[in-house]
Protein backbone atom coordinates (compact mmCIF):
# COMPACT_ATOMS: atom_id res chain seq x y z
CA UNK A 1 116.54 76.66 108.11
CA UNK A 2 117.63 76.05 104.13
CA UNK A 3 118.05 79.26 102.58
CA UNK A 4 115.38 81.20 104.33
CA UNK A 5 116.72 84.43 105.83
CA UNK A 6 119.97 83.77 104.31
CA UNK A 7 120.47 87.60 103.15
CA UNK A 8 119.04 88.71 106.14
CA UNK A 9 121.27 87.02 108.25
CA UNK A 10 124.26 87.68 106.43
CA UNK A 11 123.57 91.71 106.13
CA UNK A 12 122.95 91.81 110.08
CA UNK A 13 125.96 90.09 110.74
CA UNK A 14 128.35 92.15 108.63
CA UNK A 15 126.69 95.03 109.04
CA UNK A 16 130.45 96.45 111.10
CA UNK A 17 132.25 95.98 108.13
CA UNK A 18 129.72 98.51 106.26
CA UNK A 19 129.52 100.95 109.35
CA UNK A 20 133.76 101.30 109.09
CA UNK A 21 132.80 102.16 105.32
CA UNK A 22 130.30 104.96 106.16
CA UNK A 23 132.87 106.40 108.80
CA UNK A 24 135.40 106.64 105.92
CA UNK A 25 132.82 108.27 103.44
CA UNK A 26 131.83 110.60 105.74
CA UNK A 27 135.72 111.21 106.66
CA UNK A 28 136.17 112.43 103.05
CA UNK A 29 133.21 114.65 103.20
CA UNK A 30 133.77 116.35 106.71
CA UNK A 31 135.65 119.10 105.29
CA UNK A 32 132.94 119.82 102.84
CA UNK A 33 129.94 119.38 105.72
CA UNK A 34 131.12 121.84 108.32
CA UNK A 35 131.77 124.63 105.64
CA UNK A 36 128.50 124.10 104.27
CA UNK A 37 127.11 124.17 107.58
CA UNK A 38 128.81 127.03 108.65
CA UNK A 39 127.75 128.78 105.69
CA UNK A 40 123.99 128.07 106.29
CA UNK A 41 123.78 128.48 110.21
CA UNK A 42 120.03 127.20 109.32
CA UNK A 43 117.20 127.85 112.31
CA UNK A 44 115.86 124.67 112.02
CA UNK A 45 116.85 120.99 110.55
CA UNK A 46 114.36 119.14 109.24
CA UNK A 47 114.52 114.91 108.75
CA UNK A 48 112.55 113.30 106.57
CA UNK A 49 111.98 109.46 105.58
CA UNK A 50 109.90 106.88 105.08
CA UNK A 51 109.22 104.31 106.98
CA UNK A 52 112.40 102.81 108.76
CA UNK A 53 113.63 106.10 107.67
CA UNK A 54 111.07 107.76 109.06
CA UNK A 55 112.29 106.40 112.77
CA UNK A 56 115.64 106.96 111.81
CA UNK A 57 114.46 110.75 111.24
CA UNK A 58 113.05 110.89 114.87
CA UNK A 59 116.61 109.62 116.06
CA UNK A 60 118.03 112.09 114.15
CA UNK A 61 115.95 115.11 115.07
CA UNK A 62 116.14 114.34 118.85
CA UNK A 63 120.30 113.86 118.68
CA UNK A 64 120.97 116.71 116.89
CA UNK A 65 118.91 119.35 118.48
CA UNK A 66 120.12 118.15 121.97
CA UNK A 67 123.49 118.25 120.61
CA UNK A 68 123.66 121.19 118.80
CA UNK A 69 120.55 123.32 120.19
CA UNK A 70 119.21 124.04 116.88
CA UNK A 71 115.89 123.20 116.05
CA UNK A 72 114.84 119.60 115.10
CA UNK A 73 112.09 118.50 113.26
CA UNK A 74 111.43 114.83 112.04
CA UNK A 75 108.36 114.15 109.71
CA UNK A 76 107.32 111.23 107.01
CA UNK A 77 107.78 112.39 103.48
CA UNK A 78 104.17 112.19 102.84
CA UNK A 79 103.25 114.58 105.33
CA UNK A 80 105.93 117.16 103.56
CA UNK A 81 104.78 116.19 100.04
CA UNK A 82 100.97 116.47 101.07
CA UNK A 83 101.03 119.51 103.74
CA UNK A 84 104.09 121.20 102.87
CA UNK A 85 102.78 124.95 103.87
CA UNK A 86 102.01 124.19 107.24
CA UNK A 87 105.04 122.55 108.52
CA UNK A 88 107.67 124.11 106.43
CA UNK A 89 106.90 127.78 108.25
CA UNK A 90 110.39 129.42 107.68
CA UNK A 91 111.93 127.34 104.51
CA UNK A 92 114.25 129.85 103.60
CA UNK A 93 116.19 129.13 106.91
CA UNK A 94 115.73 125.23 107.05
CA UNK A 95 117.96 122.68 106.55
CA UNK A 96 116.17 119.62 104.69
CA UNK A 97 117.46 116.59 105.36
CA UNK A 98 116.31 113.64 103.52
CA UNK A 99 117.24 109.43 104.43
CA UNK A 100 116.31 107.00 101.88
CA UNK A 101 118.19 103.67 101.57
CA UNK A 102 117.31 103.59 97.90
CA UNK A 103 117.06 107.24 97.56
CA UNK A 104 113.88 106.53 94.81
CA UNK A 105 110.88 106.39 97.48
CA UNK A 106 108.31 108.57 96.13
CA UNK A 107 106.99 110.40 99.11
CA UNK A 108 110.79 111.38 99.92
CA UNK A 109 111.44 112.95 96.37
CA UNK A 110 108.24 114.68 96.44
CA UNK A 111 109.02 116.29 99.98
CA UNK A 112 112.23 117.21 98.76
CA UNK A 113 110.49 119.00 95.20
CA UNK A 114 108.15 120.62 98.03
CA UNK A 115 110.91 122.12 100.02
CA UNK A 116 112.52 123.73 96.94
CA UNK A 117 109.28 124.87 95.34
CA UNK A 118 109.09 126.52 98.82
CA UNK A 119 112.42 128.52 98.16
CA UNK A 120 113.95 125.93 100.79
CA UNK A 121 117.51 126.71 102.55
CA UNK A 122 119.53 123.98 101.37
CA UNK A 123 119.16 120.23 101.09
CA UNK A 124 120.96 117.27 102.09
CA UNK A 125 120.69 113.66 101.40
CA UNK A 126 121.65 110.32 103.48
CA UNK A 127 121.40 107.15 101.65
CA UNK A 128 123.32 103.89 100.35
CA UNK A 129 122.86 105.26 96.50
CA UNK A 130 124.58 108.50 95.79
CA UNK A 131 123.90 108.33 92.25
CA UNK A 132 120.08 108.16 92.95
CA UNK A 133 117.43 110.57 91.92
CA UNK A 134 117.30 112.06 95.59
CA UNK A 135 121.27 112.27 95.49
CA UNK A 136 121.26 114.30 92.49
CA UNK A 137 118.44 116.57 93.94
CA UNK A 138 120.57 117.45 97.30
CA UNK A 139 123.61 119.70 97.48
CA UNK A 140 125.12 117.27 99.82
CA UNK A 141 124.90 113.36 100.08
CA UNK A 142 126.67 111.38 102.88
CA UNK A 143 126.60 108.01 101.05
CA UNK A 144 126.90 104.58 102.67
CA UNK A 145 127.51 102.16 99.98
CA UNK A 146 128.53 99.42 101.44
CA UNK A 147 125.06 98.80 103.30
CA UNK A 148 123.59 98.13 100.20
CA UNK A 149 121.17 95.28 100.29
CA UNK A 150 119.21 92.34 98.60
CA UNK A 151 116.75 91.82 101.47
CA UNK A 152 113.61 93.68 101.90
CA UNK A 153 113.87 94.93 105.37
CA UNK A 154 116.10 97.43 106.15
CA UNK A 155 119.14 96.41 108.70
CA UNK A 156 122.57 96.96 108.08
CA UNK A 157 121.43 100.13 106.19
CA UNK A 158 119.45 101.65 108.89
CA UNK A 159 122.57 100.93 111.08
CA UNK A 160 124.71 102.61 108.24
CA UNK A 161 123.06 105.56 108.12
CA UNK A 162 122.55 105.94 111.52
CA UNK A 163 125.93 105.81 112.35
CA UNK A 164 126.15 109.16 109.37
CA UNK A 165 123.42 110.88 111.50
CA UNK A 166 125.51 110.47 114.56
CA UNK A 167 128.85 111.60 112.98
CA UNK A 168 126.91 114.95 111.29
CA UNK A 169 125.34 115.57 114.70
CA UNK A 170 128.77 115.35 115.91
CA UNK A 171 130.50 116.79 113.83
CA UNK A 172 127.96 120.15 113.70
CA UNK A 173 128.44 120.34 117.42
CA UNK A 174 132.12 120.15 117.79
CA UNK A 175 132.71 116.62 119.37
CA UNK A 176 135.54 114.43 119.26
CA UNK A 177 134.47 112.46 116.14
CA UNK A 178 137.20 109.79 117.07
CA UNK A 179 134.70 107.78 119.63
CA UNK A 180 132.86 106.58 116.81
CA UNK A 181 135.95 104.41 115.13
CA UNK A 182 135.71 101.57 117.75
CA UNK A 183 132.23 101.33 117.16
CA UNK A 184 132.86 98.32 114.21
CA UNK A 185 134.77 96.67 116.90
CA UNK A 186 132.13 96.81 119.35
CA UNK A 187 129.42 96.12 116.98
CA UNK A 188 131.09 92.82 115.77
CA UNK A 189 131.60 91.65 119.65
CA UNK A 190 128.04 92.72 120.36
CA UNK A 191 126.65 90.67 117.40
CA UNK A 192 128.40 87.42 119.11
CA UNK A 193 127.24 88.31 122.21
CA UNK A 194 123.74 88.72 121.78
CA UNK A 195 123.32 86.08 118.79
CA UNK A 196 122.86 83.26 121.00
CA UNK A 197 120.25 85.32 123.68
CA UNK A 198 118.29 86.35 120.47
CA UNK A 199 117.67 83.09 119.16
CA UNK A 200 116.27 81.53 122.35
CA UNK A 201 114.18 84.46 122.64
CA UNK A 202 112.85 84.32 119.28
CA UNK A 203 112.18 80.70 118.94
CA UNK A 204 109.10 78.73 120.25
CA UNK A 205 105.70 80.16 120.29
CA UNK A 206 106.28 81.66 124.28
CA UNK A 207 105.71 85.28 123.16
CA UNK A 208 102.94 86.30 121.23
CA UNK A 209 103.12 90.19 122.17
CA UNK A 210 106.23 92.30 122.00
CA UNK A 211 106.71 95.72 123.48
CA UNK A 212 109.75 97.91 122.57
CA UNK A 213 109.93 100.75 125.12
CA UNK A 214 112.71 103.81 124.57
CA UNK A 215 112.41 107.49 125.86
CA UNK A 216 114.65 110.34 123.81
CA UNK A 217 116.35 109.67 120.91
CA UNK A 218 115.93 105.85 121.92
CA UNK A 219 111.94 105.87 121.26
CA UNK A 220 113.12 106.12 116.96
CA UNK A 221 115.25 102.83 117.87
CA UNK A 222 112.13 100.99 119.91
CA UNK A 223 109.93 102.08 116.55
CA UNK A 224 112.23 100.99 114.38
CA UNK A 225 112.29 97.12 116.26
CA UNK A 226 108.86 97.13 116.37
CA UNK A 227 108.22 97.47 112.82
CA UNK A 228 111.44 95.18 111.70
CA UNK A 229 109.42 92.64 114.48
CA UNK A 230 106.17 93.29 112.32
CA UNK A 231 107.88 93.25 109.22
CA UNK A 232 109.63 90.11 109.23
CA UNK A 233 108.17 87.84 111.72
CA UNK A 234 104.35 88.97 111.64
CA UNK A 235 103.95 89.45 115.58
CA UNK A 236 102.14 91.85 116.95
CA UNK A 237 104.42 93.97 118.44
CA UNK A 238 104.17 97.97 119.27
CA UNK A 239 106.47 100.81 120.63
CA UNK A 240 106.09 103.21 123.07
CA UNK A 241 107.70 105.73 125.43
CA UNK A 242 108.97 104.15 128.67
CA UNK A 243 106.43 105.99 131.10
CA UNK A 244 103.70 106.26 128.46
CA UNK A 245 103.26 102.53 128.68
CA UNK A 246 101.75 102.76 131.67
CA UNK A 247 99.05 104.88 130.89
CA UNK A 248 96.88 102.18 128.99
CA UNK A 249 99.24 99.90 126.99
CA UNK A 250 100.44 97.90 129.69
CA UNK A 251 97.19 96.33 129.86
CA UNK A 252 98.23 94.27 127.32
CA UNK A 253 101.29 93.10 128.95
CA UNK A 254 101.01 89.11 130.29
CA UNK A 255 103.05 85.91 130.45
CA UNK A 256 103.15 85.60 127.06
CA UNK A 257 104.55 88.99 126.45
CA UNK A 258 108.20 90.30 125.70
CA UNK A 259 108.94 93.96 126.89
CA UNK A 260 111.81 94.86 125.71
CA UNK A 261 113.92 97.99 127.13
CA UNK A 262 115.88 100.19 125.52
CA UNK A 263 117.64 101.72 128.45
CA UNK A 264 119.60 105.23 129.18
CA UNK A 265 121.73 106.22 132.26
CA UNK A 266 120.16 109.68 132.55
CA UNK A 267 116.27 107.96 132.86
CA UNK A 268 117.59 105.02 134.32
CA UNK A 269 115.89 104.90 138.27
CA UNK A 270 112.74 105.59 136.07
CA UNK A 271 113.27 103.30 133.40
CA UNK A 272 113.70 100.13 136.02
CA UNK A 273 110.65 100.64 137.78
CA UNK A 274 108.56 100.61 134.76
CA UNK A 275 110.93 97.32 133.72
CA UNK A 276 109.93 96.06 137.47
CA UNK A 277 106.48 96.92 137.28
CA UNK A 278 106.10 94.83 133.84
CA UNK A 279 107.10 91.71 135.23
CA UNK A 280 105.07 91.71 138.18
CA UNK A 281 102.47 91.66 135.79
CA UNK A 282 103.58 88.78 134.44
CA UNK A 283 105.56 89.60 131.31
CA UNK A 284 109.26 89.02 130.33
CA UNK A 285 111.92 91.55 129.83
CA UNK A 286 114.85 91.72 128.29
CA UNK A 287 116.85 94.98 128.48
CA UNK A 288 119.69 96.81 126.26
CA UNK A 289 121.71 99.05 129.07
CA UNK A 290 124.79 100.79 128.86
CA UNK A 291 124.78 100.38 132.66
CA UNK A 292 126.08 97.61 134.66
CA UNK A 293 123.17 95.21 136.24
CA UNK A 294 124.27 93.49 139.04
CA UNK A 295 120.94 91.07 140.84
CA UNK A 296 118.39 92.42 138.37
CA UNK A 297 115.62 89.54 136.97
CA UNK A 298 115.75 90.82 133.49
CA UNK A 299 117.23 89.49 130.77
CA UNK A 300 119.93 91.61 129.75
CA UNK A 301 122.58 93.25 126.87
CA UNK A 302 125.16 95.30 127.94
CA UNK A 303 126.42 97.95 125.48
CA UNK A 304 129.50 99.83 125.90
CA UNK A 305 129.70 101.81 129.10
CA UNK A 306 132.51 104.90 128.16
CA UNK A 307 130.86 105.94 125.17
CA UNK A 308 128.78 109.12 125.69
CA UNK A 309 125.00 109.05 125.11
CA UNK A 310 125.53 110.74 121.62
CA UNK A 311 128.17 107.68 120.48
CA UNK A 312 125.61 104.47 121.42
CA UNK A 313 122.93 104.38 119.16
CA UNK A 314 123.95 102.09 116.97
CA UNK A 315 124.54 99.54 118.86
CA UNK A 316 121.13 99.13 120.27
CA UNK A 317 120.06 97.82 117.11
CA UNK A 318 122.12 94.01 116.72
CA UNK A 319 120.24 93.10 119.44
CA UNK A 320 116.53 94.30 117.77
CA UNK A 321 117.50 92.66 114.58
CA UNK A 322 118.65 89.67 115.56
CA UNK A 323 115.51 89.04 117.66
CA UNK A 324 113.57 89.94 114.88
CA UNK A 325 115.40 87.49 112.75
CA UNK A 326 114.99 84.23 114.65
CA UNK A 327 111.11 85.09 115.55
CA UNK A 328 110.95 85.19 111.69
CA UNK A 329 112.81 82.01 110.98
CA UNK A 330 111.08 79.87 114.29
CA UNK A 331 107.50 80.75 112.75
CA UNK A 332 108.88 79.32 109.20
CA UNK A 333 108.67 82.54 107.22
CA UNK A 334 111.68 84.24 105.05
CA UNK A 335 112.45 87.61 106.84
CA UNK A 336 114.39 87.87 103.15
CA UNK A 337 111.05 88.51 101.70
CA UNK A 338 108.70 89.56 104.46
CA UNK A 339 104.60 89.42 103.40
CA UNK A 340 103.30 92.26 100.96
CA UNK A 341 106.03 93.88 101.13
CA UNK A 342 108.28 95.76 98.34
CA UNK A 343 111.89 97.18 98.80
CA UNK A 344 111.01 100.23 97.25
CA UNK A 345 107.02 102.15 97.65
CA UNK A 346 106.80 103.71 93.88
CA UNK A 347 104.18 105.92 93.47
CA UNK A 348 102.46 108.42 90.78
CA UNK A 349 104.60 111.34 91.30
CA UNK A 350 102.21 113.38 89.13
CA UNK A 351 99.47 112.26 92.03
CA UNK A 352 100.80 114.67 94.01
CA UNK A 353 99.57 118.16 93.71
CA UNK A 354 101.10 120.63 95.36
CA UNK A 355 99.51 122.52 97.93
């Protein structure tokens, strides 16, 4: 294995010491978030990323509106930065919130100079650099600075944040923010857990098609595998919603396939059968659950059962990563540096007019 992967590896594995961080940034800043929130009572919250961040936007949007009832929107930064007027209807009442790692990706600033050129509500900003240039454009920043990273794809960052989307979606709708403390614990006994399973599923040349299915906020998560699948390891690999891959997708499915499930109690009958279906078509599934499987063919994670829907997110994505990781490092490629890829997309800021 040499060096190959060695940041990669490293980040995914410690990635619980840099989630305990981000629960104690956003500890200092909770006082500060619920004022400003109560001082906005905005009609709709908008997320915004790119890439990675872009799926972390669609988890975002889909916890917090079923959390809080307000309105939640997730789009790509381009998509703001190039069609601004037509999704941005009632600005003066919208919360903009922005997720960038580096907090420098073009499309993200530009969506965020769109929203105030717009006379936008108010604008926040998630991201492991609070003294970026997207920091210093946002009247709030909920940093996690410890998820810094040298690799290319985004994992112990996207976990970061994700984990400061769940406490501000928690904290905006009044839960008991002290569920998410044990989640370093369980993240660190999850990562041993699953490490071994991962590996054997990612070495070899058996799989040469990987589905990630999730319905809710859990279809973000399935994106975000997919790509970090793509991204590192080169597979072809796709996302969908759990019932949506029957309509056409599973067509695709066969031995060689890996269909893997994230799984919810509330769509959980449903969920199964599709699981069921897939491998009498021949494919292979392994499945992240928060349920207990007793006699069920699939392979399987188990996430913590007592947490509420709104606390597990997270910890879907060890699992993903991991996965990801070893696919990468079986087909002798360096998911440090994954193919035509840069940390950072820069662009012509100037390029973009404004509508």
């Amino acid at each position: 294995m040499g060096s190959r992967g060695r940041y990669t590896l490293a980040e995914i594995m410690t990635q619980p010491d840099a989630w305990e961080d981000a629960l104690r940034a956003f500890a200092a800043l909770e006082g500060d978030l619920r004022r400003a929130w109560q001082a906005l009572h905005p009609v709709q919250v908008i997320f915004v990323g790119c890439g990675s961040t872009y799926y972390l936007s669609q988890v975002a949007a889909s916890l917090f509106q079923e959390l809080t009832g307000v309105l939640a929107r997730a789009y790509p930064g381009s998509e703001i930065a190039l069609f601004a007027p037509q999704i941005l209807l009632d600005p003066r009442h919208t919360l903009l919130v922005a997720i960038s790692r580096s907090g420098t990706t073009t499309e993200t600033l530009v969506a965020l100079d769109r929203f105030r050129e717009l006379g936008g509500q108010a604008a926040w900003a998630i991201t492991c650099y609070p003294d970026s240039p997207l920091a210093g454009g946002a009247d709030l920043v909920l940093p996690a600075e410890a998820a810094q990273e040298q690799s290319i794809a985004q994992t112990r960052s996207f976990a970061s944040m994700l984990l400061l989307v769940q406490a501000l979606a928690g904290a905006v709708a009044g839960e008991d923010l002290s569920i998410l403390s044990g989640l370093p614990a369980l993240g660190r006994e999850l990562l041993d857990r699953a490490a071994p399973l991962a590996e054997a599923l990612g070495e070899g040349s058996r799989y040469e098609r990987f589905f990630f299915l999730g319905s809710g906020l859990r279809y973000g998560l399935a994106s975000e595998a997919m790509l970090k699948m793509k991204e590192m390891s080169l597979s072809y690999s796709e996302a969908f919603h759990f019932m949506e891959f029957r309509h056409g997708p599973k067509s695709m499915v066969n031995e060689r396939s890996l269909v893997v499930g994230l799984a919810c109690k509330e769509a959980l009958a449903h969920e199964w059968q599709v699981l069921d279906e897939m491998v009498s078509l021949g494919g292979q599934v392994l499945v992240l659950t928060p349920c207990a499987v007793v006699g069920s063919a699939f392979q399987t994670v188990t996430l913590e059962a007592g947490l509420p829907a709104w606390g597990l997110p997270v910890l879907y994505l060890p699992a993903l990563q991991l996965l990801a990781y070893y696919r990468a490092i079986s087909k002798g490629l360096d998911p440090d540096r994954p193919q035509n890829l840069d940390a950072v997309v820069s662009l012509d800021r100037s390029s973009f007019s404004a509508a």
